[in-house]
PDB file of N, CA and C in Angstrom:
ATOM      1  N   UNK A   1    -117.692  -3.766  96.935  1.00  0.00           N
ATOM      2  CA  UNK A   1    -117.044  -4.464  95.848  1.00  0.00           C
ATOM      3  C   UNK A   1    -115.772  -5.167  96.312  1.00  0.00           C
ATOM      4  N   UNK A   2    -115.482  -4.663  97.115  1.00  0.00           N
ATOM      5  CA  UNK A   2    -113.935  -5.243  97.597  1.00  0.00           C
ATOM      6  C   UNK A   2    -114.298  -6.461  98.285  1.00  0.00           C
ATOM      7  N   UNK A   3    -115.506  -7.554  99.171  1.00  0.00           N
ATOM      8  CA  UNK A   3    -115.625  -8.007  99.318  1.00  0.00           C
ATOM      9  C   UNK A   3    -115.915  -9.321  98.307  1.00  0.00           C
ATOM     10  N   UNK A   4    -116.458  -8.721  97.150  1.00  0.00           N
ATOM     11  CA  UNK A   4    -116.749  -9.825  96.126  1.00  0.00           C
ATOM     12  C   UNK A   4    -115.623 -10.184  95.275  1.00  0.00           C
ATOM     13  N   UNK A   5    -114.236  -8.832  94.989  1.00  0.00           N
ATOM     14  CA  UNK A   5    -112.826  -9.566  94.511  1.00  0.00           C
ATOM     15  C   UNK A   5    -112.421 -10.272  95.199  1.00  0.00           C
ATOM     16  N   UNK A   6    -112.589  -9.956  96.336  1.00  0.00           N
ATOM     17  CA  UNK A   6    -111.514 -11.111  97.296  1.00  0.00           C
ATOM     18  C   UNK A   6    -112.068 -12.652  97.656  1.00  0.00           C
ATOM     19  N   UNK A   7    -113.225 -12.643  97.124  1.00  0.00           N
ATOM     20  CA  UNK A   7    -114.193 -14.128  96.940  1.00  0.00           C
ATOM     21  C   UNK A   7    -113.730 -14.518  95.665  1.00  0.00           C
ATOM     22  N   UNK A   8    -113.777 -13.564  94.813  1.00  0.00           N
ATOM     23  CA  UNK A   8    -113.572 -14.530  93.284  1.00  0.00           C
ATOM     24  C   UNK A   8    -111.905 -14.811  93.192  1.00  0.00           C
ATOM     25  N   UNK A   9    -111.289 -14.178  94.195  1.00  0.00           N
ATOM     26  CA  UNK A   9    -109.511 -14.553  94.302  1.00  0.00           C
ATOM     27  C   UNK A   9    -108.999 -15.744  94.753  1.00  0.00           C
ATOM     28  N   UNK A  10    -110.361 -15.944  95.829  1.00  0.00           N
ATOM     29  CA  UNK A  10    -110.244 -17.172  96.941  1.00  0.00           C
ATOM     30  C   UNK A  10    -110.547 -18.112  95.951  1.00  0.00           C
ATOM     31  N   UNK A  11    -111.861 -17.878  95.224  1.00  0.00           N
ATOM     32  CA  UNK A  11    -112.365 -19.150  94.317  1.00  0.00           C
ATOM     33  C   UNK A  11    -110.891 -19.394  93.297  1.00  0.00           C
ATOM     34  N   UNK A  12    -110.751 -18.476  92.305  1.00  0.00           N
ATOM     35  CA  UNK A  12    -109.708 -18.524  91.133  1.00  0.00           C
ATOM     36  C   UNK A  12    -108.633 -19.780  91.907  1.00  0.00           C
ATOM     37  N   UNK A  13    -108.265 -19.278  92.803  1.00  0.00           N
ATOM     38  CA  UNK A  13    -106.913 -19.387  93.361  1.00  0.00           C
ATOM     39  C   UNK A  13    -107.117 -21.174  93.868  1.00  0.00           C
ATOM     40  N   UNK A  14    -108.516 -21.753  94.466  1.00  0.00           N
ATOM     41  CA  UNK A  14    -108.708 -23.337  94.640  1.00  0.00           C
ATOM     42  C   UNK A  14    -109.379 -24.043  93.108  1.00  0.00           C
ATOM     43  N   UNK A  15    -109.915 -22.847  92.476  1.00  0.00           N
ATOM     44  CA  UNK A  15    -109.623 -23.628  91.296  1.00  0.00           C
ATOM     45  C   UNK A  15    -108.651 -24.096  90.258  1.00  0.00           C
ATOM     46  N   UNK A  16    -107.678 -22.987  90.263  1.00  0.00           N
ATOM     47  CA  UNK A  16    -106.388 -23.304  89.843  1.00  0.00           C
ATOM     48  C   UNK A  16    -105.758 -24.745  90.335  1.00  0.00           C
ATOM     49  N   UNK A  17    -105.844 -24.601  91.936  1.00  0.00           N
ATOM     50  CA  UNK A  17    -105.722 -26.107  92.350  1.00  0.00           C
ATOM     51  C   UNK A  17    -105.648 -27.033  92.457  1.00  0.00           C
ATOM     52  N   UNK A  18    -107.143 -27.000  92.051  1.00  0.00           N
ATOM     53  CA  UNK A  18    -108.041 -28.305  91.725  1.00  0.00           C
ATOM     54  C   UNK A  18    -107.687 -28.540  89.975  1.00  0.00           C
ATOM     55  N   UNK A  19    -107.389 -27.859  89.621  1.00  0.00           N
ATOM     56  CA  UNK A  19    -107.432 -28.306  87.958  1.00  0.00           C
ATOM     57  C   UNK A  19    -106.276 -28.477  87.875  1.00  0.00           C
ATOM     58  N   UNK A  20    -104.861 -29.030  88.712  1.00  0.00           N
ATOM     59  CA  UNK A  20    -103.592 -29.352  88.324  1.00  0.00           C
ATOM     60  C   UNK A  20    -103.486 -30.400  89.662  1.00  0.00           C
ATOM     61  N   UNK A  21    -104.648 -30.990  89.974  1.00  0.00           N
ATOM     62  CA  UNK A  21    -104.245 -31.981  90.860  1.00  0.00           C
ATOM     63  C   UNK A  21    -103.792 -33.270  90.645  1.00  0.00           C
ATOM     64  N   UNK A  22    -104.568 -33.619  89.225  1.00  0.00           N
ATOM     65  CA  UNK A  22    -103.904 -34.543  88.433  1.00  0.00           C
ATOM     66  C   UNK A  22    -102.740 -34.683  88.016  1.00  0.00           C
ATOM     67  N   UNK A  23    -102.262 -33.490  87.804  1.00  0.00           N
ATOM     68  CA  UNK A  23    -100.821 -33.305  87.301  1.00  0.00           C
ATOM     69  C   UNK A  23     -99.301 -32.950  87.861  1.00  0.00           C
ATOM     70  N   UNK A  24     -99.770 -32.788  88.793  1.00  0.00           N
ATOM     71  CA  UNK A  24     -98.449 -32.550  89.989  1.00  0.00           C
ATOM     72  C   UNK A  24     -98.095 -34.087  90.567  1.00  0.00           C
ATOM     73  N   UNK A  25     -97.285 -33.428  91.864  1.00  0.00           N
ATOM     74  CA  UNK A  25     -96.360 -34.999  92.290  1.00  0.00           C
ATOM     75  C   UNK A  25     -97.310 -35.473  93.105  1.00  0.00           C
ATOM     76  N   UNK A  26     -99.181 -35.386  92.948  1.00  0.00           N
ATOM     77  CA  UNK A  26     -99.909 -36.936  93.476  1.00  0.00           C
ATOM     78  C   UNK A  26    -100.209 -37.169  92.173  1.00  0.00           C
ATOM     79  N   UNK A  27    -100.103 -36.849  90.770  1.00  0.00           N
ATOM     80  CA  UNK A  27    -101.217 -37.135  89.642  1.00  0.00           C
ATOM     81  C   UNK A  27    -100.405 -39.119  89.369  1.00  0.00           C
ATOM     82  N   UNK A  28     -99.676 -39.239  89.634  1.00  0.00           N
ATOM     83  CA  UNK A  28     -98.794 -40.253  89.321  1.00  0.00           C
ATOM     84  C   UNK A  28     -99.538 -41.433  90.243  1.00  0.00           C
ATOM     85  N   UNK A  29     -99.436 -41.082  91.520  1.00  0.00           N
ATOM     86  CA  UNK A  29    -100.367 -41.939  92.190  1.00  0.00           C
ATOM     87  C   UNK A  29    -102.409 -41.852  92.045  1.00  0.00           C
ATOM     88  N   UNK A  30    -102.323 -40.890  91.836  1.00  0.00           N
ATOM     89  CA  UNK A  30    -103.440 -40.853  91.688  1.00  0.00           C
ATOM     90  C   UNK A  30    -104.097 -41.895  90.280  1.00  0.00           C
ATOM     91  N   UNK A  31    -103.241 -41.479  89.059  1.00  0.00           N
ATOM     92  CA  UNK A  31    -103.466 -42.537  88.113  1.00  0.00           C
ATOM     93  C   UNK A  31    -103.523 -44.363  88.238  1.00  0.00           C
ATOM     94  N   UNK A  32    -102.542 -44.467  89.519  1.00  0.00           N
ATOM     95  CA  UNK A  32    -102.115 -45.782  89.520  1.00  0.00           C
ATOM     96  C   UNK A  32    -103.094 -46.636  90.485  1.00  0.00           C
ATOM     97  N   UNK A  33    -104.313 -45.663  91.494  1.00  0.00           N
ATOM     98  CA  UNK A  33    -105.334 -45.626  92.198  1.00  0.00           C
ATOM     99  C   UNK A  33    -106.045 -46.931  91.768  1.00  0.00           C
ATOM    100  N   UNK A  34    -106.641 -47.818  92.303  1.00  0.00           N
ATOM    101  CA  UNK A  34    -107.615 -48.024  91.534  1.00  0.00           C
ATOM    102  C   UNK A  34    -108.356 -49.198  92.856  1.00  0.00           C
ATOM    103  N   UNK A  35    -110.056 -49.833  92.393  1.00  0.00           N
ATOM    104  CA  UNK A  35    -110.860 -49.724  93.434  1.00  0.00           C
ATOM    105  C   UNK A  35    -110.414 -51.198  93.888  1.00  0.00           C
ATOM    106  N   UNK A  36    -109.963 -52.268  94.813  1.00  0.00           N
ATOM    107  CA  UNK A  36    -109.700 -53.206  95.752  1.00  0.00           C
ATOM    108  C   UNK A  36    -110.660 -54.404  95.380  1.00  0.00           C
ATOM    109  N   UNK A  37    -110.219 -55.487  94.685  1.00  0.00           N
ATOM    110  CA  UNK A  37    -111.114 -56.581  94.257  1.00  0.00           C
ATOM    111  C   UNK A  37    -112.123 -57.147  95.817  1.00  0.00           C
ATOM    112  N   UNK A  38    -112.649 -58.005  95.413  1.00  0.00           N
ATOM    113  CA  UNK A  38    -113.468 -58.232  96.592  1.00  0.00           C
ATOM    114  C   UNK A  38    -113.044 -58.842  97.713  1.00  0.00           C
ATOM    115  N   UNK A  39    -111.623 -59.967  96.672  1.00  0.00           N
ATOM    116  CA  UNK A  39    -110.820 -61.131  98.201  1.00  0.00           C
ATOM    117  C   UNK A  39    -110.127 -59.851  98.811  1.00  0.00           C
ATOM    118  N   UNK A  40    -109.377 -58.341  98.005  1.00  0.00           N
ATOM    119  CA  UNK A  40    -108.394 -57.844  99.045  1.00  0.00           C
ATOM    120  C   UNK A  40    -109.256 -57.456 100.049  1.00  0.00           C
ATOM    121  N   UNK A  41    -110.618 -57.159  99.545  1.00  0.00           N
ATOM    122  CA  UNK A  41    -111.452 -55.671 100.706  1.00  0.00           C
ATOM    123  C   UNK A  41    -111.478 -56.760 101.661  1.00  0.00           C
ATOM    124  N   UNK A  42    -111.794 -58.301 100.833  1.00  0.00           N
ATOM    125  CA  UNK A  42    -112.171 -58.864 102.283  1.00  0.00           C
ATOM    126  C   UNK A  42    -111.101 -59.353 103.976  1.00  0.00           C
ATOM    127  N   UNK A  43    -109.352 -59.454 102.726  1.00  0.00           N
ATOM    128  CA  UNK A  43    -108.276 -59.877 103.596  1.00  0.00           C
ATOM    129  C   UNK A  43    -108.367 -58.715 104.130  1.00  0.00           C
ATOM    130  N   UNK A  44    -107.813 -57.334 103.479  1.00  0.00           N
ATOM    131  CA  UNK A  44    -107.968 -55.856 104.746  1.00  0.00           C
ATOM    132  C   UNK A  44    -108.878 -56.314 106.041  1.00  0.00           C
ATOM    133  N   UNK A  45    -109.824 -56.534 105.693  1.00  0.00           N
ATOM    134  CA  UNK A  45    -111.483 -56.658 106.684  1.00  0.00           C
ATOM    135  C   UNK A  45    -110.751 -57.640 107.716  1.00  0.00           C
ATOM    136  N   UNK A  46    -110.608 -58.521 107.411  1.00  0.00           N
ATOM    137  CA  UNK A  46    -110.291 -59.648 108.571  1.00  0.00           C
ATOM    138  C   UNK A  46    -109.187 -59.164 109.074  1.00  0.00           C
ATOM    139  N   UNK A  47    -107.952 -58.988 108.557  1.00  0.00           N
ATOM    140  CA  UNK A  47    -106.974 -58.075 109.384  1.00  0.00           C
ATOM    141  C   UNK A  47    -106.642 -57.079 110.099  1.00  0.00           C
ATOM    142  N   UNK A  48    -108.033 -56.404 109.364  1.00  0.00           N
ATOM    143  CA  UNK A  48    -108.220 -55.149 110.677  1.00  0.00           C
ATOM    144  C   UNK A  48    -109.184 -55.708 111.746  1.00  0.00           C
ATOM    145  N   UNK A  49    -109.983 -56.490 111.709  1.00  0.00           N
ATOM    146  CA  UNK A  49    -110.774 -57.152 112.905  1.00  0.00           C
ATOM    147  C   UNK A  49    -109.673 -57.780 113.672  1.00  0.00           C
ATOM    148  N   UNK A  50    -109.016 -58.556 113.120  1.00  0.00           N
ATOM    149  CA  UNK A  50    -108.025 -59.650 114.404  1.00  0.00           C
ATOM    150  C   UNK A  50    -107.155 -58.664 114.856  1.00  0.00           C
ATOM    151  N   UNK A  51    -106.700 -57.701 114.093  1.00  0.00           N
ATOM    152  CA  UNK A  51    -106.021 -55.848 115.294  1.00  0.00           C
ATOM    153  C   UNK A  51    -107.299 -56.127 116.041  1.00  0.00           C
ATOM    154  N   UNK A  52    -108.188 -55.333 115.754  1.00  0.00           N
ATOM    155  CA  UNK A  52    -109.225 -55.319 116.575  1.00  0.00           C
ATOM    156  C   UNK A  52    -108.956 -56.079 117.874  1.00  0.00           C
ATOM    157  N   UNK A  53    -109.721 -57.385 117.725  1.00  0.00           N
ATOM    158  CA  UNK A  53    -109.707 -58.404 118.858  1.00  0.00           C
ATOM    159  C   UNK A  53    -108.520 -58.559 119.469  1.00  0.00           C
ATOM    160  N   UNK A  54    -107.776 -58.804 118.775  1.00  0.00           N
ATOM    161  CA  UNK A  54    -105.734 -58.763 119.436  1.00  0.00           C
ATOM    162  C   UNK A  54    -105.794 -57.651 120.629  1.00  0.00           C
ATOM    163  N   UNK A  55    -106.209 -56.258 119.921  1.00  0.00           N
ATOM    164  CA  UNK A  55    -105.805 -55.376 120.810  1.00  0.00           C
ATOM    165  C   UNK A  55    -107.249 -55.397 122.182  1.00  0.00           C
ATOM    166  N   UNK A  56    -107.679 -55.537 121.822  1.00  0.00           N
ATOM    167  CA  UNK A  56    -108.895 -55.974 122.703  1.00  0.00           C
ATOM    168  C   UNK A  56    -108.459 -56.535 124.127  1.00  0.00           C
ATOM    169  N   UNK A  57    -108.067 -57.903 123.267  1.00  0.00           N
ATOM    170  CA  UNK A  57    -107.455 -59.218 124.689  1.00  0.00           C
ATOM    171  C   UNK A  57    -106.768 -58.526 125.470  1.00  0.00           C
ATOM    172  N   UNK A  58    -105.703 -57.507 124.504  1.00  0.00           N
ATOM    173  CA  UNK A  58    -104.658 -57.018 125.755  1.00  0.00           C
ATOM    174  C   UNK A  58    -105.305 -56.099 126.767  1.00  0.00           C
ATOM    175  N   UNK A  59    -105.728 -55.565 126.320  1.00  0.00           N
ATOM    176  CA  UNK A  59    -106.401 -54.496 126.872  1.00  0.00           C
ATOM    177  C   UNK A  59    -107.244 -55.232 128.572  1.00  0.00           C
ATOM    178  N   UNK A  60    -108.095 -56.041 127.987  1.00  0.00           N
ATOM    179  CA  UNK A  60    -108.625 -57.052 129.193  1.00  0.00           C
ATOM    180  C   UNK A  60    -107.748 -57.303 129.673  1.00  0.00           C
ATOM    181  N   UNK A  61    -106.884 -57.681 129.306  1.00  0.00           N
ATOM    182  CA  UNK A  61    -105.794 -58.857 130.322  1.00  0.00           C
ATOM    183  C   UNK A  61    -105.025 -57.557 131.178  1.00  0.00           C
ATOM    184  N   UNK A  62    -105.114 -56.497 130.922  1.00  0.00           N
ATOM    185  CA  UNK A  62    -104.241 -55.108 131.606  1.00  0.00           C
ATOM    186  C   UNK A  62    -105.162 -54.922 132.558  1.00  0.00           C
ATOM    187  N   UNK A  63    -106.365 -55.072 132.198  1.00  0.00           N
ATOM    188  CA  UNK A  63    -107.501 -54.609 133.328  1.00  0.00           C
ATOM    189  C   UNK A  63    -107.447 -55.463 134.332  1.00  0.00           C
ATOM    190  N   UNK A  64    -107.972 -56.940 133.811  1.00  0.00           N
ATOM    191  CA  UNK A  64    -107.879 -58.151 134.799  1.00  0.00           C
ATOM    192  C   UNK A  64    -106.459 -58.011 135.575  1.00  0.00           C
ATOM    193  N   UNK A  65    -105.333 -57.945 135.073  1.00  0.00           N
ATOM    194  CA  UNK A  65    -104.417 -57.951 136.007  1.00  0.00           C
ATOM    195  C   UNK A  65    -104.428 -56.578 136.837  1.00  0.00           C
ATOM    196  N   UNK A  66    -104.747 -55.476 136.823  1.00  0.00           N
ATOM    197  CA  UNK A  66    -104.608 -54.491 137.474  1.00  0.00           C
ATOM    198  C   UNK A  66    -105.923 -54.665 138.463  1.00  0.00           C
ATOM    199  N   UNK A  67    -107.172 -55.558 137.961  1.00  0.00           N
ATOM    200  CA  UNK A  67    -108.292 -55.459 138.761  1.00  0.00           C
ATOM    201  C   UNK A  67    -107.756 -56.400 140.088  1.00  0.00           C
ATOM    202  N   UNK A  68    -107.541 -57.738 139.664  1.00  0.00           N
ATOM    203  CA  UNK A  68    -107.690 -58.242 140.678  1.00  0.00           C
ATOM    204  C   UNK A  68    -106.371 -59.115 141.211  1.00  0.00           C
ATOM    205  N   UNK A  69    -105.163 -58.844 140.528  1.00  0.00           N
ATOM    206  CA  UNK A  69    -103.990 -59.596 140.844  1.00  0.00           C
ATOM    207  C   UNK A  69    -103.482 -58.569 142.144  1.00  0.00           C
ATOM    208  N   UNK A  70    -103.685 -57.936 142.294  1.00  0.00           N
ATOM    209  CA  UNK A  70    -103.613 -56.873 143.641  1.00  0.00           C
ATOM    210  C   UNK A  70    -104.031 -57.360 144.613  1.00  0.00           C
ATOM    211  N   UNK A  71    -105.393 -57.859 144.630  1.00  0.00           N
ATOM    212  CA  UNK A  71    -106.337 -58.639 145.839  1.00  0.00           C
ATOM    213  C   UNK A  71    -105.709 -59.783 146.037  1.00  0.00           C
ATOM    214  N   UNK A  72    -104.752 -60.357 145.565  1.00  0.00           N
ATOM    215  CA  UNK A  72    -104.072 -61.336 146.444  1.00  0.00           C
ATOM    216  C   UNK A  72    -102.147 -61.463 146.704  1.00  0.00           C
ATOM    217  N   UNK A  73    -101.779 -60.356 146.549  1.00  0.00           N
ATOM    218  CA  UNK A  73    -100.734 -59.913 147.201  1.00  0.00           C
ATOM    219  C   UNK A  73    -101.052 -59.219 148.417  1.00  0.00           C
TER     220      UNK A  73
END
């Protein structure tokens, strides 16, 4: 029996949790949440691709110079 109080303590205790998550200091943001029209998802999208590629180039250009700017010094 002592194994099954200490399950329904664990449960009580994340349900308590969960049922005041709305209401504590995220319920404020959480209300103000809401789902990203289609132009933002799409500006995010392209801005995280050109990070992407940006960080990309450098990355090559670290290689290329470490590959072969050596071979002619």
């Amino acid at each position: 029996m002592k194994v099954e109080a200490k399950a329904d303590e664990v449960q009580d205790n994340f349900e308590s949790k969960a049922r005041n998550l709305g209401r504590g200091k995220y319920g404020r943001i959480l209300k103000m949440a809401r789902t990203p029209t289609r132009e933002e998802y799409k500006k995010t999208c392209y801005i995280a691709a050109l990070g992407i590629v940006v960080l990309g180039a450098v990355g090559f250009l670290i290689m290329w110079i470490m590959t072969y700017l050596p071979t002619y010094f």
